[in-house]
N, C-alpha and C. Protein backbone atom coordinates (compact mmCIF):
# COMPACT_ATOMS: atom_id res chain seq x y z
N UNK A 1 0.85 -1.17 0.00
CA UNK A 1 0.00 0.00 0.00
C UNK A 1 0.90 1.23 0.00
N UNK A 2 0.57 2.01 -0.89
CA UNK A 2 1.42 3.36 -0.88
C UNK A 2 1.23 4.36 0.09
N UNK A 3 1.90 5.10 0.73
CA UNK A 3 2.05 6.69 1.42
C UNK A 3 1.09 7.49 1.30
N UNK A 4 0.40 7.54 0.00
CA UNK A 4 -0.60 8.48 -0.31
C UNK A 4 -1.69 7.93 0.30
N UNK A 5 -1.89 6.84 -0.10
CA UNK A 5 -3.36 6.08 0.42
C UNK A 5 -3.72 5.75 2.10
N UNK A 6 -2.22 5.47 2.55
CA UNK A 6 -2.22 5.54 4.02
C UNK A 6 -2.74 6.85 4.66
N UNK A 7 -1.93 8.13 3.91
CA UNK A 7 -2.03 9.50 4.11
C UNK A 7 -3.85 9.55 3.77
N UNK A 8 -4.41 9.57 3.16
CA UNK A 8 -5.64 9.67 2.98
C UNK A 8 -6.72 8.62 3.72
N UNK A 9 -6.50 7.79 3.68
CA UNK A 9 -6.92 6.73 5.02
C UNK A 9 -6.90 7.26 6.24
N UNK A 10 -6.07 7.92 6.75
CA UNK A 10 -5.68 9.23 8.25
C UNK A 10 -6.45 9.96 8.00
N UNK A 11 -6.79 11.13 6.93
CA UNK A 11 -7.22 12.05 7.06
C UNK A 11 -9.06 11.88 6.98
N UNK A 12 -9.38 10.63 6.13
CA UNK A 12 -10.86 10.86 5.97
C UNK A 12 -11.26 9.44 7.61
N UNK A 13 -10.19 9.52 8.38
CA UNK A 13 -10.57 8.57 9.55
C UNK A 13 -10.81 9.81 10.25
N UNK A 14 -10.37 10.68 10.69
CA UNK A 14 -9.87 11.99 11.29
C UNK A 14 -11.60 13.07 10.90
N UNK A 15 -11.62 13.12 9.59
CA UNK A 15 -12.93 14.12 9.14
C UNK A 15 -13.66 13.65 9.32
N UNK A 16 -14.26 12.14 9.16
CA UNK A 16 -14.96 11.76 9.36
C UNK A 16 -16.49 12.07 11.03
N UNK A 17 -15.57 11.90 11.77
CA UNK A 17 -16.87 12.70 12.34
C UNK A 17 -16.95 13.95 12.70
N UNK A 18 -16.39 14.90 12.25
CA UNK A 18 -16.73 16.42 12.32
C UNK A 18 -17.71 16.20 11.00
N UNK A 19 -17.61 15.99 9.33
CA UNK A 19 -18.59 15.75 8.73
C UNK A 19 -19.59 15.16 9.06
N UNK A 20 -19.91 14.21 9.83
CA UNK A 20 -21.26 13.47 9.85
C UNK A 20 -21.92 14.70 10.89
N UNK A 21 -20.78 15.06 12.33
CA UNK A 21 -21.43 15.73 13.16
C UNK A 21 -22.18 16.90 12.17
N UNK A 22 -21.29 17.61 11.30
CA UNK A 22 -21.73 18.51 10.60
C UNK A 22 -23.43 18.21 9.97
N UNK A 23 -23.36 17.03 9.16
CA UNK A 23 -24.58 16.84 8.62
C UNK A 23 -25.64 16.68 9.45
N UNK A 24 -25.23 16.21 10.63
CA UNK A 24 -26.55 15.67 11.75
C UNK A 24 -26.95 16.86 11.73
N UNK A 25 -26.19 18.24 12.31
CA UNK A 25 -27.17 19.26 12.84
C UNK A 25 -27.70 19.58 11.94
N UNK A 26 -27.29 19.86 10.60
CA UNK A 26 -27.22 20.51 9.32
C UNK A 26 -28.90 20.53 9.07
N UNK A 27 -29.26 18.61 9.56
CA UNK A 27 -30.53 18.19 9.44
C UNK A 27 -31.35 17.78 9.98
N UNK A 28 -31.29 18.63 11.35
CA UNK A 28 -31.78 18.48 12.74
C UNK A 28 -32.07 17.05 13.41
N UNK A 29 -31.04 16.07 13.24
CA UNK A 29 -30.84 15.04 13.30
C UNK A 29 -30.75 14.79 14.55
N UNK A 30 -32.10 14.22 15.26
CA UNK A 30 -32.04 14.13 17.22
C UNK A 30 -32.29 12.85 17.37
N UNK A 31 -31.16 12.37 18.98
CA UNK A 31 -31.32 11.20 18.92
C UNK A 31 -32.90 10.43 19.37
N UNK A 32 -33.00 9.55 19.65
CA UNK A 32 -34.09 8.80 19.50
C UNK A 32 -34.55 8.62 20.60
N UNK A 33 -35.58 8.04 21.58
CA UNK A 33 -36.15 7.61 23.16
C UNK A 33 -35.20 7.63 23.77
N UNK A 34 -35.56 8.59 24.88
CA UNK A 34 -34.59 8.85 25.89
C UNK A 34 -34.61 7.34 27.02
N UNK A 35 -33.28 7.23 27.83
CA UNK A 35 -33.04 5.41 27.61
C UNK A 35 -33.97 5.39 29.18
N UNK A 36 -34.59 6.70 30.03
CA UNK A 36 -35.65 6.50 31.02
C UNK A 36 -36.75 6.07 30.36
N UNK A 37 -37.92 5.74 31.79
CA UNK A 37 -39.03 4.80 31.81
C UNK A 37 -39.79 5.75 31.72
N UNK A 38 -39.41 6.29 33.38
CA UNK A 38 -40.12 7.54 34.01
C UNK A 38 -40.21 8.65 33.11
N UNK A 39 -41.48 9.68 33.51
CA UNK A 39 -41.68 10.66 32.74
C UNK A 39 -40.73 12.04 33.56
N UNK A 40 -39.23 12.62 32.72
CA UNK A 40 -39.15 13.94 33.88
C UNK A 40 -39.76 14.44 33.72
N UNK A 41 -39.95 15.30 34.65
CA UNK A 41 -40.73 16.09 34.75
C UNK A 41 -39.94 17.25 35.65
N UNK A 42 -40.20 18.86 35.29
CA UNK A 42 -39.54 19.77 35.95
C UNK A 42 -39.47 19.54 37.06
N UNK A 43 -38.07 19.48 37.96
CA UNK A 43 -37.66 19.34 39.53
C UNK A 43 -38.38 20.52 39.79
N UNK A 44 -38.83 20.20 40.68
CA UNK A 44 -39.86 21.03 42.63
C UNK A 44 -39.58 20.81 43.57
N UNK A 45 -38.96 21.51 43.89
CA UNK A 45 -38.63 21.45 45.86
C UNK A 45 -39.84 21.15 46.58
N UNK A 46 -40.02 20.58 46.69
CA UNK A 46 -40.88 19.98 48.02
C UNK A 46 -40.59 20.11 49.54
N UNK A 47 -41.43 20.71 50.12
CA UNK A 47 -41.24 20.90 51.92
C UNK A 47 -42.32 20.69 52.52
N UNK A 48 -41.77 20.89 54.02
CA UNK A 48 -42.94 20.24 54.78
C UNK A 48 -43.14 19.03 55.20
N UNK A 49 -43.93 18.62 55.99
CA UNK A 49 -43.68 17.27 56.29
C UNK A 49 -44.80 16.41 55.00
N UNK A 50 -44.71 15.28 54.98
CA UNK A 50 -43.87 14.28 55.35
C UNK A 50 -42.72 14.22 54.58
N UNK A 51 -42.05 15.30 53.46
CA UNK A 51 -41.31 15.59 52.74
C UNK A 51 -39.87 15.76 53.39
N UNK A 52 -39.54 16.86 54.27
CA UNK A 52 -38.69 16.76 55.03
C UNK A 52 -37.46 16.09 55.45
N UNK A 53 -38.64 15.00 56.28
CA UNK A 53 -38.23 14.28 57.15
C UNK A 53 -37.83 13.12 56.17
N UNK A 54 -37.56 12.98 54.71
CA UNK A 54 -37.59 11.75 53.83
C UNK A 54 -36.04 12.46 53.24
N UNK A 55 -35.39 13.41 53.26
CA UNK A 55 -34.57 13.87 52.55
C UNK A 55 -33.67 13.09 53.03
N UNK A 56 -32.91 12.95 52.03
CA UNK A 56 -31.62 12.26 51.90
C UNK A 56 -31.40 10.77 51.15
N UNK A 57 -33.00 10.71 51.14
CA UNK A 57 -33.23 9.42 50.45
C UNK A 57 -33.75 9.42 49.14
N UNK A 58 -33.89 8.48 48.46
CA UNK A 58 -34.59 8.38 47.08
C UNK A 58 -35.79 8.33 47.90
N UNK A 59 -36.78 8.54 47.41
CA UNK A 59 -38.53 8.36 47.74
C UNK A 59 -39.55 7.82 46.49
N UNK A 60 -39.95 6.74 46.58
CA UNK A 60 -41.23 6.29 45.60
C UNK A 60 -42.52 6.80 46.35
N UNK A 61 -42.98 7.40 45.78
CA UNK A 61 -44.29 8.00 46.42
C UNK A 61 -45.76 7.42 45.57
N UNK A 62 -46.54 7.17 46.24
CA UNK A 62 -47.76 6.66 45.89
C UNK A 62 -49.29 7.80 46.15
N UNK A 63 -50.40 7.71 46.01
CA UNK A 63 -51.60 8.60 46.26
C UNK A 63 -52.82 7.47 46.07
N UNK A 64 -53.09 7.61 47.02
CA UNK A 64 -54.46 6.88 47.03
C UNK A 64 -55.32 6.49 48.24
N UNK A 65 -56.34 6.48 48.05
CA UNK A 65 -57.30 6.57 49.49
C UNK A 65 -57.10 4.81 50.41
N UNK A 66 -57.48 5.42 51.70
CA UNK A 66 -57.30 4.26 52.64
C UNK A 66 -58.06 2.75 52.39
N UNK A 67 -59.03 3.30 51.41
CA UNK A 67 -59.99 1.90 51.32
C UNK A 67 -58.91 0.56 50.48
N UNK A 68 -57.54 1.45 49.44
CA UNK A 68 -56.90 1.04 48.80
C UNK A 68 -57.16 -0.29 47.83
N UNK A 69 -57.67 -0.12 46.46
CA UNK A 69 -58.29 -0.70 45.76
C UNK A 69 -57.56 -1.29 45.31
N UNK A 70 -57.39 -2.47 43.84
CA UNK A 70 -56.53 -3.56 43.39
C UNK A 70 -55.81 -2.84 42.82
N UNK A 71 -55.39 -1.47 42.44
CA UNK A 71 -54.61 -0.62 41.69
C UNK A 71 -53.40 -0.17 42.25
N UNK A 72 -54.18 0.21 43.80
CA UNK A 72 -53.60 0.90 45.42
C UNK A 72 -52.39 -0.31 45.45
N UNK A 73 -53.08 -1.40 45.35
CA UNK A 73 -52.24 -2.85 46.18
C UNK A 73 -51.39 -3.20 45.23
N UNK A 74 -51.33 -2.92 43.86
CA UNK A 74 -50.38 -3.22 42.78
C UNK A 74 -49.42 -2.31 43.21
N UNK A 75 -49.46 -0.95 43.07
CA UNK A 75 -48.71 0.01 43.63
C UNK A 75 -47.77 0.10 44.31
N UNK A 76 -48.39 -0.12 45.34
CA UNK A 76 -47.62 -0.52 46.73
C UNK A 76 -46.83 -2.03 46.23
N UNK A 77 -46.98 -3.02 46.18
CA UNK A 77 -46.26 -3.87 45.81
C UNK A 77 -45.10 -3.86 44.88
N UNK A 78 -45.44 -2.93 44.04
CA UNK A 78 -44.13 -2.45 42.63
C UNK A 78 -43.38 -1.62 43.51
N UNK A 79 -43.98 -0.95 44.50
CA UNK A 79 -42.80 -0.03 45.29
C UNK A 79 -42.15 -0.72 46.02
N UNK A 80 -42.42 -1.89 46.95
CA UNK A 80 -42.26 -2.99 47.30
C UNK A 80 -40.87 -3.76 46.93
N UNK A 81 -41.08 -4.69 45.78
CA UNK A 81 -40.30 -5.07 44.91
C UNK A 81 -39.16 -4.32 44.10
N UNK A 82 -39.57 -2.66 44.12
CA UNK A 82 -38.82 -2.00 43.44
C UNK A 82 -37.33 -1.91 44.22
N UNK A 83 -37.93 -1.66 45.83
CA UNK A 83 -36.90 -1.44 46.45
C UNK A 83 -36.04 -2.71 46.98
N UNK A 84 -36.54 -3.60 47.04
CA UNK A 84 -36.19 -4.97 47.45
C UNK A 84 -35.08 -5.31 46.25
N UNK A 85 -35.34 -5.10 44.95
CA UNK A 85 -34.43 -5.42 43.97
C UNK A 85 -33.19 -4.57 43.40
N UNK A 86 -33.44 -3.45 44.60
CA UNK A 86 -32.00 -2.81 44.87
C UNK A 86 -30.98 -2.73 46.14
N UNK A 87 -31.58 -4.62 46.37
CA UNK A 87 -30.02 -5.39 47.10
C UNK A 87 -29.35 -4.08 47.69
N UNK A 88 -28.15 -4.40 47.23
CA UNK A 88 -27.12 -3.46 48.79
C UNK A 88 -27.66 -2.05 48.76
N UNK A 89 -28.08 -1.83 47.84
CA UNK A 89 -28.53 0.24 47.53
C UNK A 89 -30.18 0.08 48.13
N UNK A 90 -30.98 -1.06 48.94
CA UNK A 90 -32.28 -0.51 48.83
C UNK A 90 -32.05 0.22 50.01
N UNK A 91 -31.44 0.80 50.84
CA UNK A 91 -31.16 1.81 52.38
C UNK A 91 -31.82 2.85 51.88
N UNK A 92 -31.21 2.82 50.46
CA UNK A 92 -30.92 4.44 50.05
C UNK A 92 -32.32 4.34 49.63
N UNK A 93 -33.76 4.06 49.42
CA UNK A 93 -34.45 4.48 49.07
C UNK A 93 -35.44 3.87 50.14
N UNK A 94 -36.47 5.14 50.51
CA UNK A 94 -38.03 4.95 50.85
C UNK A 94 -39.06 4.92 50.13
N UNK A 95 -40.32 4.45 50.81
CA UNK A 95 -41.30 4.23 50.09
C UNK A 95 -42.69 5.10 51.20
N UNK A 96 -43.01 6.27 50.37
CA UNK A 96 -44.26 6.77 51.04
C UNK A 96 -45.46 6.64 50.27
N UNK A 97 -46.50 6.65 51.50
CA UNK A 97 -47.84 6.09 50.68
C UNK A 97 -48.56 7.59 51.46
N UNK A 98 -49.07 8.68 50.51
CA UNK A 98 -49.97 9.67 50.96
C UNK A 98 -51.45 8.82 50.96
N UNK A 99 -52.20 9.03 52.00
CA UNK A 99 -53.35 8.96 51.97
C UNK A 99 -54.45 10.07 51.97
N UNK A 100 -54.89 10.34 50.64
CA UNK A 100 -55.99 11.31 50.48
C UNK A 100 -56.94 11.40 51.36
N UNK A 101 -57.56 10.72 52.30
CA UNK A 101 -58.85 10.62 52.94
C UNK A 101 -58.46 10.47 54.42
N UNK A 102 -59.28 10.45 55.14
CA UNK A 102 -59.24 9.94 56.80
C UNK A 102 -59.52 8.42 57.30
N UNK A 103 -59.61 7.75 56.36
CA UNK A 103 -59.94 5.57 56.93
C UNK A 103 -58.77 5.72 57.33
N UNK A 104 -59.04 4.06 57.41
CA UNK A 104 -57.87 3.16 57.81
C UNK A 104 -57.21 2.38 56.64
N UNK A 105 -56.23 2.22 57.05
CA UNK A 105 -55.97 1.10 55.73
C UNK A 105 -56.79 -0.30 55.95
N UNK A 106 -56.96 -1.35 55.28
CA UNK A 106 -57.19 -2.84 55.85
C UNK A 106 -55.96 -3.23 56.36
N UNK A 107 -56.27 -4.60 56.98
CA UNK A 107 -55.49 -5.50 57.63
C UNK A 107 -54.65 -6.39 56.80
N UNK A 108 -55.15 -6.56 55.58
CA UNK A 108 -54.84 -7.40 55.02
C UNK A 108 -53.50 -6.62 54.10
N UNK A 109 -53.56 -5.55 53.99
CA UNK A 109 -52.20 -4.69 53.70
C UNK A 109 -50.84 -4.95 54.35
N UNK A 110 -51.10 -5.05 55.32
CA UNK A 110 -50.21 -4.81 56.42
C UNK A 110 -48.96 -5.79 55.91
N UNK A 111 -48.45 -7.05 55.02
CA UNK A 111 -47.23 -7.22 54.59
C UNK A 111 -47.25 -5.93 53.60
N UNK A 112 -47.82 -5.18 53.12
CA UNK A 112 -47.49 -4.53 51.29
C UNK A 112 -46.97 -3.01 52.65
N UNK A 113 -47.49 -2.64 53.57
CA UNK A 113 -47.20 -1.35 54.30
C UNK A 113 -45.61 -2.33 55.12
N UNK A 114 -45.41 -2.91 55.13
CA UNK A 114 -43.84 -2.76 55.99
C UNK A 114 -42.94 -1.98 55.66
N UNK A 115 -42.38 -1.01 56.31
CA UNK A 115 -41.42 0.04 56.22
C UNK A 115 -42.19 0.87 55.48
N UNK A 116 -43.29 1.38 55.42
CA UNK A 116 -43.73 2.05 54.15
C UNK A 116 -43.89 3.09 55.48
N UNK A 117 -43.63 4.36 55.03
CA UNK A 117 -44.24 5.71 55.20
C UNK A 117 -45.37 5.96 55.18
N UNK A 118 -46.61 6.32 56.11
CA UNK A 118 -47.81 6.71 55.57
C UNK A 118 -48.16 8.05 55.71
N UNK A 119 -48.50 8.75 55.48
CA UNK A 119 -48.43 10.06 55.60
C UNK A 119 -50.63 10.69 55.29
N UNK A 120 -50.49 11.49 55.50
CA UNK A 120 -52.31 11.96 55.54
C UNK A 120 -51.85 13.27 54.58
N UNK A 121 -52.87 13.53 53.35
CA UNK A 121 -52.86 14.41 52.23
C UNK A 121 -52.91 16.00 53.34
N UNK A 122 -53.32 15.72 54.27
CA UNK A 122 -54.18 16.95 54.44
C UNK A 122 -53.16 17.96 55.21
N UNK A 123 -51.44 17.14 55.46
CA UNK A 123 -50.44 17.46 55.94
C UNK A 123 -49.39 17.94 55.03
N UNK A 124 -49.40 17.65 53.57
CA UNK A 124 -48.48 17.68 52.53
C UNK A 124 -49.25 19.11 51.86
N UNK A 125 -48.40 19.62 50.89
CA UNK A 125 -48.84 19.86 49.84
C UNK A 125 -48.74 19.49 48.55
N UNK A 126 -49.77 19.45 47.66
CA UNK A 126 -49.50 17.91 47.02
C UNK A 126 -49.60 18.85 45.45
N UNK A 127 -49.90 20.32 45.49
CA UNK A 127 -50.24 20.98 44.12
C UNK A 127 -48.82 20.74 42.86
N UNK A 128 -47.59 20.19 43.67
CA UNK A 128 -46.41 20.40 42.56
C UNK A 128 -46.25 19.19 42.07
N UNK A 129 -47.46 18.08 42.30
CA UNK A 129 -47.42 16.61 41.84
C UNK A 129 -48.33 17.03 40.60
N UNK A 130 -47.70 16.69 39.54
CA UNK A 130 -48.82 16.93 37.89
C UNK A 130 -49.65 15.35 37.82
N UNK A 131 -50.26 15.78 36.97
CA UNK A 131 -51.49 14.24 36.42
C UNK A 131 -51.82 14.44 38.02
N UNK A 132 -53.29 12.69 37.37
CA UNK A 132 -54.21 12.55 38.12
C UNK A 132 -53.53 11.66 39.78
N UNK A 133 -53.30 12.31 40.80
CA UNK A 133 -52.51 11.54 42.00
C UNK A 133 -52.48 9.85 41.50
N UNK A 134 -53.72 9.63 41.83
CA UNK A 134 -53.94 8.43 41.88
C UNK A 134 -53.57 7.18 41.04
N UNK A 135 -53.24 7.85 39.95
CA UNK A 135 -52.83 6.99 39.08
C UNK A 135 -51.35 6.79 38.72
N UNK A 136 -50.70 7.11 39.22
CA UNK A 136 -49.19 7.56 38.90
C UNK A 136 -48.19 6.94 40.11
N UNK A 137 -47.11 7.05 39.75
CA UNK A 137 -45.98 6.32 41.00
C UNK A 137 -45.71 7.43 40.98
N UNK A 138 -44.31 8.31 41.94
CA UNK A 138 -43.58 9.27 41.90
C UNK A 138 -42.12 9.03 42.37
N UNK A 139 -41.42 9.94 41.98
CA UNK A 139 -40.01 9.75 42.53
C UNK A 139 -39.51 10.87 42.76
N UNK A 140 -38.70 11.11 43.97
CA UNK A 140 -38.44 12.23 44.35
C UNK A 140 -36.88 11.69 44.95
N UNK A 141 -36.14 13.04 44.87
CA UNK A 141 -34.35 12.62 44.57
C UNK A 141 -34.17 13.23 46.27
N UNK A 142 -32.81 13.15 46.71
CA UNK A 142 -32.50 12.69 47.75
C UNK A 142 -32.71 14.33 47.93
N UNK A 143 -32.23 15.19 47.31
CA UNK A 143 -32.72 16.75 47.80
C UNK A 143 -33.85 17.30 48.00
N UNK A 144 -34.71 16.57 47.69
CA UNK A 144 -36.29 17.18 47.89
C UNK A 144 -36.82 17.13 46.78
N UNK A 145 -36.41 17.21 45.48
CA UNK A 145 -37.00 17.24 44.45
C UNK A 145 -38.03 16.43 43.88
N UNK A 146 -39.23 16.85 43.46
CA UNK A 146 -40.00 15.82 42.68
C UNK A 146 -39.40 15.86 40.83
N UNK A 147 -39.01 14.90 40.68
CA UNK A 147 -38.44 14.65 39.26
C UNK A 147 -38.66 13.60 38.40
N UNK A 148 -39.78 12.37 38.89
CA UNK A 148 -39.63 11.81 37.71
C UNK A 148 -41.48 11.16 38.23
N UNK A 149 -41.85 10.76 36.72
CA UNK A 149 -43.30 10.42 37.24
C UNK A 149 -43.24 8.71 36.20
N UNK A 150 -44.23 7.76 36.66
CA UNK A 150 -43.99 6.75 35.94
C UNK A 150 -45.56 6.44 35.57
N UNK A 151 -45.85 6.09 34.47
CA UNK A 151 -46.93 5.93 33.74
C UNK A 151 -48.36 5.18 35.03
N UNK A 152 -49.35 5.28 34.38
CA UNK A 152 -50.33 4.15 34.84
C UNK A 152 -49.94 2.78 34.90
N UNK A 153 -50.26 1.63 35.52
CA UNK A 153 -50.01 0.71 35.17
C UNK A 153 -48.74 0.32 35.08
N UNK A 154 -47.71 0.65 35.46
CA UNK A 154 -46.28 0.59 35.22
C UNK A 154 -45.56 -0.64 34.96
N UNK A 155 -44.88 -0.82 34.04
CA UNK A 155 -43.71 -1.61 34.00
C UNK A 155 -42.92 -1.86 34.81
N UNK A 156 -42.85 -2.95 36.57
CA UNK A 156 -41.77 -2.81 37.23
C UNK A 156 -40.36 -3.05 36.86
N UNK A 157 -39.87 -4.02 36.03
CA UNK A 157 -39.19 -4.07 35.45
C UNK A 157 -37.90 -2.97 35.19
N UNK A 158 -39.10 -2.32 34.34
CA UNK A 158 -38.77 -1.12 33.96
C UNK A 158 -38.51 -0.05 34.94
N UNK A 159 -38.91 0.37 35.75
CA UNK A 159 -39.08 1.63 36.96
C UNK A 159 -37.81 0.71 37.99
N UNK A 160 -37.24 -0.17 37.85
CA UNK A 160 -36.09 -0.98 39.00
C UNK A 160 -35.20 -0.71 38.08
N UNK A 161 -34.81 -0.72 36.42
CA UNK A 161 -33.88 -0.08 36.00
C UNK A 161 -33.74 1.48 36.31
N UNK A 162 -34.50 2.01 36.05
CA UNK A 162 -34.43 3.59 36.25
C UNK A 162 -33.75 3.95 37.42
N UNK A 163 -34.54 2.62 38.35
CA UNK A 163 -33.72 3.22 39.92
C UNK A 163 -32.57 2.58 40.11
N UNK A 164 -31.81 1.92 39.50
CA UNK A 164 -30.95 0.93 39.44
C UNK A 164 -29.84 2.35 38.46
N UNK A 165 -30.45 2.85 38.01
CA UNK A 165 -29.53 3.60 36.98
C UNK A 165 -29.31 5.20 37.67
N UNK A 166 -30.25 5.16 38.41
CA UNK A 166 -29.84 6.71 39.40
C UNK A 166 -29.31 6.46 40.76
N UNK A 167 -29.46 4.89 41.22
CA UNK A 167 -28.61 4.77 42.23
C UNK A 167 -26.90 4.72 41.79
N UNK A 168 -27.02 4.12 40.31
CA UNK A 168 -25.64 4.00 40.37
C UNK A 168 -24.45 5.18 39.97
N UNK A 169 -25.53 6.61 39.35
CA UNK A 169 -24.77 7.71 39.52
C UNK A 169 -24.57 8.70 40.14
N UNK A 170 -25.93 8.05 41.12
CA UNK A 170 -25.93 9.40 42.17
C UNK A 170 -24.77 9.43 43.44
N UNK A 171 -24.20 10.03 43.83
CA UNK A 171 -23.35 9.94 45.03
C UNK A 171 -23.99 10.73 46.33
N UNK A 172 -25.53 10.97 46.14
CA UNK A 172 -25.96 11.48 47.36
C UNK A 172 -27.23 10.72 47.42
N UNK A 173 -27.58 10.80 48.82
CA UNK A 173 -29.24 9.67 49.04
C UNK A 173 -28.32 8.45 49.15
């Protein structure tokens, strides 16, 4: 192989991605699904109790009334499992359950509430949570922030990577 061809082999290895970079913007070329589950959503400082007193930790937050329906009990269980399947890192995260109303929970809860936070709506302020409470998981970062929301119906799977992927870059919580 000759000098020249080597020499030109270097140089279009070298241009090569300043041209492509060039063309991407050229043609508003954006990458594709962002590799989260969760929906961000603009960070909100959150205060007050039961907010507070949760800082320093990751927080899965839940909404739903005390009668807690088959939706309530899925919920709670994905928060459950979520944290359980982050082995040596689950310290770093809590699990609060707001209750909108004044009941009780049932009895029959009582494995899905272990270690769970319960907290009463009427103590929080709950206006910087978007969508319908009830239907949604939440996640809130070790500073107070509310930042990420996870669909209806959720993918656990999916929502144990997410937290699996912010435990492993976060160095606080």
């Amino acid at each position: 192989m000759s000098a020249r061809l080597k020499l030109l082999g270097i140089a279009l290895a070298c241009a090569a991605p300043v041209v492509l970079a060039t063309l991407a913007y050229h043609f508003d070329w954006a990458p594709g699904a962002t590799g989260n589950y969760g929906e961000l959503i603009q960070p909100t400082a959150l205060a007050g109790a039961p907010f507070d007193e949760l800082r320093g930790k990751w927080v899965l937050v839940s909404f739903d009334s005390a009668a807690c329906d088959a939706a309530c009990e899925r919920k709670l269980y994905y928060m459950r499992q979520t944290r359980k399947a982050q082995g040596k890192e689950q310290g770093r995260v809590e699990r609060l359950w707001v209750m909108l109303d004044e009941g009780a929970p049932r009895e029959e809860l009582a494995p899905l509430l272990e270690g769970v936070r319960v907290a009463r709506s009427t103590k929080a302020d709950l206006s910087a949570f978007p969508g319908q409470l009830t239907e949604h998981l939440y996640l809130i970062d070790p500073l107070g922030n509310l930042m990420l929301r996870f669909p209806p119906d959720p993918d656990p799977r999916r929502i144990i990577k997410d937290l699996q992927r912010l435990l492993k870059y976060s160095r606080i919580g």
